[in-house]
Protein backbone atom coordinates (compact mmCIF):
# COMPACT_ATOMS: atom_id res chain seq x y z
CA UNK A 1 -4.62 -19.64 28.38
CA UNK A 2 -2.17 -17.94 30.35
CA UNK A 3 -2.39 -16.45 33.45
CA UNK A 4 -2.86 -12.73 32.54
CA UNK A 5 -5.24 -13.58 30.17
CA UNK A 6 -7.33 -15.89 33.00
CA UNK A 7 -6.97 -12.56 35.41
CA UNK A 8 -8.86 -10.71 33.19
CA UNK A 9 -11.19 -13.23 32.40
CA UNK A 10 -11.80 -13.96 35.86
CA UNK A 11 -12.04 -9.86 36.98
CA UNK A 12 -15.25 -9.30 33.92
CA UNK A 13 -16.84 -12.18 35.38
CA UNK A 14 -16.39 -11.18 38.82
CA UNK A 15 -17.71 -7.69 38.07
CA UNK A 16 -20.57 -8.39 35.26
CA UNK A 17 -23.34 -10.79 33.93
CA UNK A 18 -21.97 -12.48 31.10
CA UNK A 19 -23.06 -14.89 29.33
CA UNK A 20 -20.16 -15.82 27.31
CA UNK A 21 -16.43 -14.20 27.25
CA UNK A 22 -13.38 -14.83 24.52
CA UNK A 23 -10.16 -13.08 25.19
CA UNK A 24 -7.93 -13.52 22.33
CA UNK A 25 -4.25 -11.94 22.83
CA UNK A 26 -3.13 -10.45 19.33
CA UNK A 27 0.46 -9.02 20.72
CA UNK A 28 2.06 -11.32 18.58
CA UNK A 29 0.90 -9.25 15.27
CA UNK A 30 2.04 -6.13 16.80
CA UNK A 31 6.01 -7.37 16.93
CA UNK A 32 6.68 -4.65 14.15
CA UNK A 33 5.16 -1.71 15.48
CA UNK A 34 7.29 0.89 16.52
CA UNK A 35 5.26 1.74 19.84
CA UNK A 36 5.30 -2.37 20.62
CA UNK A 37 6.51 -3.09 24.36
CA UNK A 38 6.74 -7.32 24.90
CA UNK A 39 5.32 -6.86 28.42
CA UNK A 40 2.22 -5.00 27.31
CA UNK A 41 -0.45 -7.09 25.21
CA UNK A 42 -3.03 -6.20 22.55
CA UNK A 43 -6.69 -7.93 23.86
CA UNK A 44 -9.65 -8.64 21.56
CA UNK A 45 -12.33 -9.18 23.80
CA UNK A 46 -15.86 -11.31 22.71
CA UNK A 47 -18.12 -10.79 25.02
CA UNK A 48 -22.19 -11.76 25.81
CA UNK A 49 -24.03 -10.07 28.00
CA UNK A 50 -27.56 -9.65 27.77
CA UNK A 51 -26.54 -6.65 30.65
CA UNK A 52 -23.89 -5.09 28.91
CA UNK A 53 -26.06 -5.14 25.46
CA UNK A 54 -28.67 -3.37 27.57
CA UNK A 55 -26.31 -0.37 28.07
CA UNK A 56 -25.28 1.78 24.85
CA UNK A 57 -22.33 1.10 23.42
CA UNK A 58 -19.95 3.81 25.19
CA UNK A 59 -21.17 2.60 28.44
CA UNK A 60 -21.04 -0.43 27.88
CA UNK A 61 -17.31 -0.36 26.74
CA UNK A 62 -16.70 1.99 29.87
CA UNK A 63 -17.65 -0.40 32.50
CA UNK A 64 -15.25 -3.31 30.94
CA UNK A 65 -12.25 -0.09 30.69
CA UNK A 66 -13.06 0.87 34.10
CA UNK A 67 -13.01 -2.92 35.61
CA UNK A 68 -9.55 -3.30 34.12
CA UNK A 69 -8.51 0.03 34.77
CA UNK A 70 -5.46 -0.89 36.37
CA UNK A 71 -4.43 -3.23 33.95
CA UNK A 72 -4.90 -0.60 31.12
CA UNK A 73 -2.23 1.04 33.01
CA UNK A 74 0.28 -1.46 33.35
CA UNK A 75 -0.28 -4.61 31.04
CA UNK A 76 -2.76 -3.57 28.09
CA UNK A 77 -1.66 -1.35 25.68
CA UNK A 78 -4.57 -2.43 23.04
CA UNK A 79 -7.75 -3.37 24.18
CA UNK A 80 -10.70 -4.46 21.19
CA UNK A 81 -14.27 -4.45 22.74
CA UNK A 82 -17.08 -6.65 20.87
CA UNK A 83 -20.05 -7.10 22.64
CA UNK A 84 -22.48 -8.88 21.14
């Protein structure tokens, strides 16, 4: 996994209870895209969390956007959310 990937990994953890994370980076599908920027990636994110699956869904997904708020800014430029 590389590094960026382990940062944000590492920040969810930090921040909430999960039970069970996968971050798969799909920039590489995005190549063709006429917005694509190779510094920025496209994140699926596969997370369990008996917490976050008590919240409802748009909270749920607010409190992982608002952890990596700052990457959102600079890094992300696609972020997937599946909690299950």
């Amino acid at each position: 996994m590389n590094d960026f990937l382990e940062l944000v990994e590492n920040k969810i953890k930090k921040n909430i209870k999960i039970e069970k994370i996968l971050i798969i980076d799909n920039s590489s599908k995005h190549k063709k895209h006429k917005s694509f920027e190779a510094e920025k990636h496209h994140i699926r994110l596969e997370i369990e969390s008996v917490y976050l699956k008590s919240l409802n869904k748009i909270n749920a997904q607010r409190k992982i956007m608002t952890i990596l708020s700052e990457e959102l800014k600079t890094k992300i430029h696609a972020l997937e959310i599946k909690i299950k």
